[in-house]
N, C-alpha and C. Protein backbone atom coordinates (compact mmCIF):
# COMPACT_ATOMS: atom_id res chain seq x y z
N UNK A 1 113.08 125.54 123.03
CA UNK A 1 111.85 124.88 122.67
C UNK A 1 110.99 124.74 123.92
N UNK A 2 109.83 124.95 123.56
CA UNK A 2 108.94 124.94 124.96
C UNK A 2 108.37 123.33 125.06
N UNK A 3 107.68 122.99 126.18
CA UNK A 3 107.31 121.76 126.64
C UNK A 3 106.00 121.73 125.74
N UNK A 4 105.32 122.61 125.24
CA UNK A 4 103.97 122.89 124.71
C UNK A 4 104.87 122.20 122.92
N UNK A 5 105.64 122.57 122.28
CA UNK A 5 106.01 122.25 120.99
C UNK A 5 106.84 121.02 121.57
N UNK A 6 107.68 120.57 121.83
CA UNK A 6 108.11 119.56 122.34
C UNK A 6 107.10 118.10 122.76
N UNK A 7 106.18 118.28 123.36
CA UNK A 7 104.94 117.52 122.85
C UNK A 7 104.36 117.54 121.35
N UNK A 8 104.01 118.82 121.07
CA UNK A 8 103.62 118.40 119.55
C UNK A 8 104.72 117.81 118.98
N UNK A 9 105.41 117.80 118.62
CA UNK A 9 106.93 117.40 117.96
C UNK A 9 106.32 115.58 118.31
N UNK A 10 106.37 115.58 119.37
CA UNK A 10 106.48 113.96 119.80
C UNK A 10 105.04 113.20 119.20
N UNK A 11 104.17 113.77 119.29
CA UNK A 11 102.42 113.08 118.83
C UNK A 11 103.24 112.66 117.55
N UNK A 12 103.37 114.23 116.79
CA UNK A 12 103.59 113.96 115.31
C UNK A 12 104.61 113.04 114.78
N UNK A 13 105.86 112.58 115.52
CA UNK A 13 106.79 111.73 115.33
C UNK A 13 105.83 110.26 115.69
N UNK A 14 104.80 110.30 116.94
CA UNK A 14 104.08 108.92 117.08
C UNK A 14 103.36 108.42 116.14
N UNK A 15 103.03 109.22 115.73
CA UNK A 15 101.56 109.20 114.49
C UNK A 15 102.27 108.77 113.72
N UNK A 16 103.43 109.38 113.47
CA UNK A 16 103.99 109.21 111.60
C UNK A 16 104.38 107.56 112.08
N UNK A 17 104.95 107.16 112.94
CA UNK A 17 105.53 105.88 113.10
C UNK A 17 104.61 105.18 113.42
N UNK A 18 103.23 105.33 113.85
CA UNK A 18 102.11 104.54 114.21
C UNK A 18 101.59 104.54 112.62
N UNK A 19 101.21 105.34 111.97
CA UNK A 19 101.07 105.12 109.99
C UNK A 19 101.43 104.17 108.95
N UNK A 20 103.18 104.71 109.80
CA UNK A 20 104.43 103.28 109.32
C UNK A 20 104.19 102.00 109.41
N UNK A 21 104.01 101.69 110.95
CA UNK A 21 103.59 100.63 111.23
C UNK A 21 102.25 99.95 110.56
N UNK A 22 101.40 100.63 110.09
CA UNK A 22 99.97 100.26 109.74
C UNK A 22 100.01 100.23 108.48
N UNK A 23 101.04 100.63 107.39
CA UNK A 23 101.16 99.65 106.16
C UNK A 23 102.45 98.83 106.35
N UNK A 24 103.00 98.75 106.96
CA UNK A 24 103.83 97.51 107.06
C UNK A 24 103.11 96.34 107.56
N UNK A 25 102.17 96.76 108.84
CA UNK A 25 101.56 95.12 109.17
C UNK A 25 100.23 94.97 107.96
N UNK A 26 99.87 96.22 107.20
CA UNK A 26 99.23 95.34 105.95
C UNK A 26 99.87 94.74 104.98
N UNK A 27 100.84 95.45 104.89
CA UNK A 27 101.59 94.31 103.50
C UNK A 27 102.51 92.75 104.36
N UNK A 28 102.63 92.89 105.93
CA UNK A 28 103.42 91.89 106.38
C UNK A 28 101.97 90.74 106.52
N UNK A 29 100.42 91.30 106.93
CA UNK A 29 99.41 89.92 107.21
C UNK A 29 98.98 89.69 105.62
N UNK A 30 99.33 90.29 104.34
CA UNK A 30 99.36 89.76 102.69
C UNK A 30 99.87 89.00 102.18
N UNK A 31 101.49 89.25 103.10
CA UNK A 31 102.32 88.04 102.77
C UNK A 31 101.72 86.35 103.18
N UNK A 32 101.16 86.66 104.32
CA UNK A 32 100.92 85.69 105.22
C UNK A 32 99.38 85.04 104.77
N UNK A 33 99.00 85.99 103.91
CA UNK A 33 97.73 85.66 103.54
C UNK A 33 96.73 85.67 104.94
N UNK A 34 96.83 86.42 105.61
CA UNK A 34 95.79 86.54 107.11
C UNK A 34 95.00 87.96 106.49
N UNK A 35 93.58 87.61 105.60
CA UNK A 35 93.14 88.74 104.86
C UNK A 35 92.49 89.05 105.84
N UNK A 36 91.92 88.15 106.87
CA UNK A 36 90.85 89.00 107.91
C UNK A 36 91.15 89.61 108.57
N UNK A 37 92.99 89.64 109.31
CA UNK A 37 93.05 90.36 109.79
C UNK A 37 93.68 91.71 109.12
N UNK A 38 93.83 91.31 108.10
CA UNK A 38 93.88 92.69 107.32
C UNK A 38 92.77 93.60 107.37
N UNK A 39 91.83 92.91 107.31
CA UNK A 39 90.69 94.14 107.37
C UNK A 39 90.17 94.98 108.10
N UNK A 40 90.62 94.02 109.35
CA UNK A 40 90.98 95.39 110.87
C UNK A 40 91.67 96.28 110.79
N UNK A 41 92.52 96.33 109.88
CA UNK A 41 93.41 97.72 109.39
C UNK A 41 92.05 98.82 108.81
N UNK A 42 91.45 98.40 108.23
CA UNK A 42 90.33 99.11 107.43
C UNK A 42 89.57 100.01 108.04
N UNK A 43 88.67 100.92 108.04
CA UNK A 43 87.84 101.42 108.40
C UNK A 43 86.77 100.81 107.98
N UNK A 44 85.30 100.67 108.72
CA UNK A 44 84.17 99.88 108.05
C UNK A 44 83.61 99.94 106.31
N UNK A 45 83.56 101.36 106.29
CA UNK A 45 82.93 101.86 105.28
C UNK A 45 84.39 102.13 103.84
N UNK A 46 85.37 101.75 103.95
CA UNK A 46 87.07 102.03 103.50
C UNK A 46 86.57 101.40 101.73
N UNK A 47 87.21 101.51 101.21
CA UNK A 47 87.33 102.02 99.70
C UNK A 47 89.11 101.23 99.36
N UNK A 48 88.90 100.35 98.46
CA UNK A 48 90.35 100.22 97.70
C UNK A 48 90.01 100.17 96.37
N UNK A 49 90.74 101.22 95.46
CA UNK A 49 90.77 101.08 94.35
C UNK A 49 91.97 100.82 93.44
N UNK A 50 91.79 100.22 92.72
CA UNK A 50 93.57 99.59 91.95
C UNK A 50 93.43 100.10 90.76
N UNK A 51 94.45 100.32 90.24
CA UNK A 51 94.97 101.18 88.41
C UNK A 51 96.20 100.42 87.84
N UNK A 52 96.03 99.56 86.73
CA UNK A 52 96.98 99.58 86.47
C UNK A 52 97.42 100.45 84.86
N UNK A 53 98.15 100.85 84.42
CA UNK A 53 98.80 101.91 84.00
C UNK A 53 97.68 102.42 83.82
N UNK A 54 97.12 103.18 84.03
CA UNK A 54 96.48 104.15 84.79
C UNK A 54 95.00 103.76 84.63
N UNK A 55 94.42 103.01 84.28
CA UNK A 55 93.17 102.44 84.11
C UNK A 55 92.55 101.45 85.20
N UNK A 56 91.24 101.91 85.89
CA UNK A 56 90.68 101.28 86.67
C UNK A 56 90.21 99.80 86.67
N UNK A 57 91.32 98.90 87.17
CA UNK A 57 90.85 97.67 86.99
C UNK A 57 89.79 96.82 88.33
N UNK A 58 90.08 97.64 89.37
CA UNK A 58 88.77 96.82 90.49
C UNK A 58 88.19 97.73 91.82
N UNK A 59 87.34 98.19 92.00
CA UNK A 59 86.44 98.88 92.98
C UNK A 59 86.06 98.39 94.20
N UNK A 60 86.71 98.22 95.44
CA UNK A 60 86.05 97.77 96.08
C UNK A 60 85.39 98.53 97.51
N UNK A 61 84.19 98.38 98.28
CA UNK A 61 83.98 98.76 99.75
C UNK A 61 83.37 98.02 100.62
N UNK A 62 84.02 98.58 101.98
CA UNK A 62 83.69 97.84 103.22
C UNK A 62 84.57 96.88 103.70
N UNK A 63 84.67 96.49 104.84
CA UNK A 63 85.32 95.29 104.58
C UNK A 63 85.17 93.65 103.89
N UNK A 64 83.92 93.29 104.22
CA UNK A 64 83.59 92.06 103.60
C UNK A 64 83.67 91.71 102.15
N UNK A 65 83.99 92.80 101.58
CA UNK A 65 83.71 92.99 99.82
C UNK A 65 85.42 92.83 99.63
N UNK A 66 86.31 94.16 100.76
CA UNK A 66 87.77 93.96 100.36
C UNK A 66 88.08 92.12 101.12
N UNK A 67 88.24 91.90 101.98
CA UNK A 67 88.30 90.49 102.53
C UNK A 67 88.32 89.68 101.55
N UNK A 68 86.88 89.50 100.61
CA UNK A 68 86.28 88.91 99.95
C UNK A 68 87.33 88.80 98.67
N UNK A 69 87.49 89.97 98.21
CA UNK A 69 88.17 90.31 97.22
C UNK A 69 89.84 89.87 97.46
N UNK A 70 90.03 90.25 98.99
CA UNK A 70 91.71 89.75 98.73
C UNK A 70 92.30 88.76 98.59
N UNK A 71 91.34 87.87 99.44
CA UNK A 71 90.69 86.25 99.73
C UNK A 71 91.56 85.41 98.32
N UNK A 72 90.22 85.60 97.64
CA UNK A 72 89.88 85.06 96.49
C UNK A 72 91.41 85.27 95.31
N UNK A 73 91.79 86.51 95.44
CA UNK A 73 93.04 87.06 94.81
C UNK A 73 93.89 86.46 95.26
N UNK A 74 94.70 86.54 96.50
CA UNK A 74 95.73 85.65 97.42
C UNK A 74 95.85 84.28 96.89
N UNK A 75 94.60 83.62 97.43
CA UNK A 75 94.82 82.23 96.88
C UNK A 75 95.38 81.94 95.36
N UNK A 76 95.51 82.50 94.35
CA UNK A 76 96.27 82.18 93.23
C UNK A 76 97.66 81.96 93.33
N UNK A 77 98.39 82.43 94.66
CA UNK A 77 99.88 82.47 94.70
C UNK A 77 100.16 81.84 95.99
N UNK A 78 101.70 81.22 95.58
CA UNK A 78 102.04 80.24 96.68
C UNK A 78 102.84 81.17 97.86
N UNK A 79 103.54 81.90 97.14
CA UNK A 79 104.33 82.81 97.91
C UNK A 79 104.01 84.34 97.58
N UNK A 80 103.83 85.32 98.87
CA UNK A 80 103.43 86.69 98.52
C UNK A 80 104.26 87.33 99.37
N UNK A 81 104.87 88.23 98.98
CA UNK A 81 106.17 89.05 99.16
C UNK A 81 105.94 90.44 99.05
N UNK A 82 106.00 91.09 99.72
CA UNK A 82 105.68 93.07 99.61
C UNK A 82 107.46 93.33 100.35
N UNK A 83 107.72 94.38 99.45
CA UNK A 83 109.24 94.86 99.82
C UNK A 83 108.59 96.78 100.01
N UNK A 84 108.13 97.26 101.58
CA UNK A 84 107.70 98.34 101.53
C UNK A 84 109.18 99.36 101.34
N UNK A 85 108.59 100.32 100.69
CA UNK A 85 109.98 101.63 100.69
C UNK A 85 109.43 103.25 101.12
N UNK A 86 109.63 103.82 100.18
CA UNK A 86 109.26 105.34 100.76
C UNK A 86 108.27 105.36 101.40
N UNK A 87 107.62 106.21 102.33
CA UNK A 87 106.43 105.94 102.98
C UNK A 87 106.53 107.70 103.31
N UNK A 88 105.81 108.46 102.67
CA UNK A 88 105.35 109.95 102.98
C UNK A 88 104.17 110.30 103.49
N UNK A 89 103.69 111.24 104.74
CA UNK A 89 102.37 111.45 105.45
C UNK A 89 102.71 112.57 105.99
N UNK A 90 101.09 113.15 105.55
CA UNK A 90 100.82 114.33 106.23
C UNK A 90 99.43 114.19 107.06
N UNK A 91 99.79 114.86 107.91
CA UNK A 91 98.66 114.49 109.44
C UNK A 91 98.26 116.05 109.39
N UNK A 92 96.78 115.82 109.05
CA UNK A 92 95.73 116.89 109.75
C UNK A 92 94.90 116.40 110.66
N UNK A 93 95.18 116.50 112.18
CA UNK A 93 94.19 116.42 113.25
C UNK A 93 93.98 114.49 113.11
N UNK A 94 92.98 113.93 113.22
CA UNK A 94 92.43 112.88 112.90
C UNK A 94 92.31 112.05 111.68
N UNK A 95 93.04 113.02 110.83
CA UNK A 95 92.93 112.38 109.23
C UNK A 95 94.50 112.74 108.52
N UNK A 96 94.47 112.05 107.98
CA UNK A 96 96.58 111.88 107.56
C UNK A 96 96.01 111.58 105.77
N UNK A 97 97.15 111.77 105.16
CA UNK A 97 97.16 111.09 103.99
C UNK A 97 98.56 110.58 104.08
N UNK A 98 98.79 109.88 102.73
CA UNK A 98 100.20 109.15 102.69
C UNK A 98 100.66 108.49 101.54
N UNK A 99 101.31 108.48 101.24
CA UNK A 99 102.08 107.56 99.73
C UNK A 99 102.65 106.97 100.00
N UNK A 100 102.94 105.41 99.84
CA UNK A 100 103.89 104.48 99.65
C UNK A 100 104.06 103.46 98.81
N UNK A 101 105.40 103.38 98.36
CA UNK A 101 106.10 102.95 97.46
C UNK A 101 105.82 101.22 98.00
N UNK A 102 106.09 100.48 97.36
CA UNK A 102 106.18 98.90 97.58
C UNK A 102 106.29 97.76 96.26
N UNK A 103 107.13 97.26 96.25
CA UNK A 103 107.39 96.08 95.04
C UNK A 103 106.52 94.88 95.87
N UNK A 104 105.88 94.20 94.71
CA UNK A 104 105.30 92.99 95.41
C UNK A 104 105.60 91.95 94.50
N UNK A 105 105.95 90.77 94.68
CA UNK A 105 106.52 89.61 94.01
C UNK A 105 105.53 88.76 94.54
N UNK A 106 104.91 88.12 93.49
CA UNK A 106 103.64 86.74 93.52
C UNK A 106 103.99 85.60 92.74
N UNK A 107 104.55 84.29 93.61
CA UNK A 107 105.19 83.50 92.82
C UNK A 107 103.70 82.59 92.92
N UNK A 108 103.71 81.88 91.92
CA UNK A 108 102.94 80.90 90.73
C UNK A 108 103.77 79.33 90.54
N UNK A 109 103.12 78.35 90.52
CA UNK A 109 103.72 77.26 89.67
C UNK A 109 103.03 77.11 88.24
N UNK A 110 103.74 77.14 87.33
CA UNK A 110 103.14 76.56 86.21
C UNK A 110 103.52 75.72 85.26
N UNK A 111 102.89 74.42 85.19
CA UNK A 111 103.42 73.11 84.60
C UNK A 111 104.79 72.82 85.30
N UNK A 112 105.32 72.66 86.68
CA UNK A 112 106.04 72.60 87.54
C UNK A 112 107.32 73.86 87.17
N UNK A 113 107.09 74.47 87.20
CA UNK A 113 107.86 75.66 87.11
C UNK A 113 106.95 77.07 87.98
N UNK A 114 108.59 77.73 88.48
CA UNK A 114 108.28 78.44 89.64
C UNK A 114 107.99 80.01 88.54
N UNK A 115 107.06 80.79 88.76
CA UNK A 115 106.93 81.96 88.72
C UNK A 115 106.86 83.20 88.98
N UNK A 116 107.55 84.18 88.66
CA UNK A 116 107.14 85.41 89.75
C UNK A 116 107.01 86.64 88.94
N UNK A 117 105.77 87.02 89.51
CA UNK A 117 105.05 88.05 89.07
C UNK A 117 105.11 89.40 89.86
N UNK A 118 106.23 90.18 89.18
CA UNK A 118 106.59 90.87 90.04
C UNK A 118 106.13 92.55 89.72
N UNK A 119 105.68 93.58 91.03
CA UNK A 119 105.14 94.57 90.48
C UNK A 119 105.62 95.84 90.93
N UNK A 120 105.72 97.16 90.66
CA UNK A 120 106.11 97.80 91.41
C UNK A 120 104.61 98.90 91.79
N UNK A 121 104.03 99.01 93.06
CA UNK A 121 102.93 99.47 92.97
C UNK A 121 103.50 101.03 94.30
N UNK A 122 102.97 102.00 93.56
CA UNK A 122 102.44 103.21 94.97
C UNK A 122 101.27 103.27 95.08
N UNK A 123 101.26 103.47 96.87
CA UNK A 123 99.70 103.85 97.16
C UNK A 123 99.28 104.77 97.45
N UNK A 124 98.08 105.40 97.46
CA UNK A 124 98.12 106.87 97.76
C UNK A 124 96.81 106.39 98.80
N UNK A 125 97.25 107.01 100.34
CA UNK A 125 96.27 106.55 101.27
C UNK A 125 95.70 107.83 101.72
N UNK A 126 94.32 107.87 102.24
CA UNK A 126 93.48 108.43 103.41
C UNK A 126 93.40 107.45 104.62
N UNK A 127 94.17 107.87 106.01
CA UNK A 127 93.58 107.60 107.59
C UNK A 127 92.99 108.03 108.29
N UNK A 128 92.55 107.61 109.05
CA UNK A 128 91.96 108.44 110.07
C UNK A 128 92.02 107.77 110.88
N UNK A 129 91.97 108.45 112.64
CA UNK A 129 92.09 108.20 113.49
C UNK A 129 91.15 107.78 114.80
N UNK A 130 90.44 106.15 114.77
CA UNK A 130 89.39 105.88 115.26
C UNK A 130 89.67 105.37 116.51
N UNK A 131 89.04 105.38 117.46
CA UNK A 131 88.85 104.37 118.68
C UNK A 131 90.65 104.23 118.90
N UNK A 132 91.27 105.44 119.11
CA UNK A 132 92.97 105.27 119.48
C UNK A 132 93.71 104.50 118.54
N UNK A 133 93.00 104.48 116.83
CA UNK A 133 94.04 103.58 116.50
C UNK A 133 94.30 104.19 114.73
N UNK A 134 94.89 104.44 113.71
CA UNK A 134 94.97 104.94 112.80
C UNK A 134 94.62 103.34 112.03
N UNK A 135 93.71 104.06 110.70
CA UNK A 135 93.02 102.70 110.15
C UNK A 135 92.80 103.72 108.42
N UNK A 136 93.25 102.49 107.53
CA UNK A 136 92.97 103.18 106.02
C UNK A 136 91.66 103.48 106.14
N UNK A 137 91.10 104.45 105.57
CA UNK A 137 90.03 104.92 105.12
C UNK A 137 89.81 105.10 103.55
N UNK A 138 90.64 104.64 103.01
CA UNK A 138 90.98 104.54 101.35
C UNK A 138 92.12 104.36 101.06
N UNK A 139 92.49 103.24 100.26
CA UNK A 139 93.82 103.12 99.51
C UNK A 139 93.13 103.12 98.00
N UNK A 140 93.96 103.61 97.15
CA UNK A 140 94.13 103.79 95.87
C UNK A 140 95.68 102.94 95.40
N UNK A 141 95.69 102.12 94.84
CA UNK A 141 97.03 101.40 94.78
C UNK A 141 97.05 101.40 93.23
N UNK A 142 98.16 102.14 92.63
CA UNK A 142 98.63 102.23 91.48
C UNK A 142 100.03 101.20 90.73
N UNK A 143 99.62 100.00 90.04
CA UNK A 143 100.13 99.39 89.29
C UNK A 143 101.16 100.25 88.41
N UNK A 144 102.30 100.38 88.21
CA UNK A 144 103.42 101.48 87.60
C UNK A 144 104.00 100.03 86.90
N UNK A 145 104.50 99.05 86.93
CA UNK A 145 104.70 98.05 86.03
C UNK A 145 104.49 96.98 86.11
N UNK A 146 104.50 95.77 85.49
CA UNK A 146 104.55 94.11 85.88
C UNK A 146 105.98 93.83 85.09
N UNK A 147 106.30 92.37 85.91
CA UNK A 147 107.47 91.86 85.38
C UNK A 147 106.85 90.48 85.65
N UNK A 148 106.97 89.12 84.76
CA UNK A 148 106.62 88.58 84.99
C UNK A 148 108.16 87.10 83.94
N UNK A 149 108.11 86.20 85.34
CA UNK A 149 110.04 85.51 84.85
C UNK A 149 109.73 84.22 85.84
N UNK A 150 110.40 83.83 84.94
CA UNK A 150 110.47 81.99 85.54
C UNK A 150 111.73 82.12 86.29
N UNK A 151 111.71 81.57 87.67
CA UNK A 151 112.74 81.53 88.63
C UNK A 151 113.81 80.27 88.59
N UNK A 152 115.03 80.87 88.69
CA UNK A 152 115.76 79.58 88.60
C UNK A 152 115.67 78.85 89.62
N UNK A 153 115.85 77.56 89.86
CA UNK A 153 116.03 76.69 91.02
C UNK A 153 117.07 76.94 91.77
């Protein structure tokens, strides 16, 4: 192996794990409900669109609109939980795409009882690579089921 592929080898192993990292710390500042700094993940002009079984339920762009939007959503739940799994990417130059798998559990009280609303969602992402740092440029997040169960104590 030459020093010339041996570098590429290494970017492309950085990138894929710099990707990794950049939906894990979005679904880890969701849990936490830190939407603003979620939106530094974003690109300015970034796009999230949600489906659940396969029908377009919300449109959003920019950041202040997603913020706005996650904001407002978040606050309904006491506890927010993302369990990330498969995570697939392909890197062209400055722009990557990617799929990942993730269950998200949104617990609720209702009439003192604990709830959890649990989902299994994939995302299908566009990145790109700005100012040294990989940032969504579109998520598409696909709703595949709900489960929704009163938790035992």
């Amino acid at each position: 192996m030459t020093q010339s592929n041996l570098e590429k080898r290494m970017e492309e192993l950085e990138n894929v794990r710099a990707l990794r990292e950049l939906v894990d710390t979005f679904s880890i500042l969701a849990d936490k409900k830190e939407v603003w700094k979620q939106t530094e993940l974003f690109t300015k002009d970034a796009t999230v669109e949600s489906y659940a079984n396969g029908a377009l339920v919300s449109s959003l762009k920019g950041t202040k609109q997603i913020g706005e939007a996650f904001e407002s959503f978040l606050a309904n739940f006491e506890t927010v939980y993302h369990i990330n799994g498969q995570h697939v990417v392909e890197i062209n130059g400055d722009k990557a795409e990617g799929t990942l798998y993730c269950r998200v559990d949104l617990i609720t009280s209702e009439n003192g009882k604990k709830i959890n609303n649990a989902s299994a969602v994939f995302y299908q992402d566009e990145y790109v690579y700005e100012n040294g740092q990989w940032l969504i440029a579109k998520r598409t997040s696909n709703f595949v089921w709900n489960d929704r169960q009163e938790l035992s104590e």
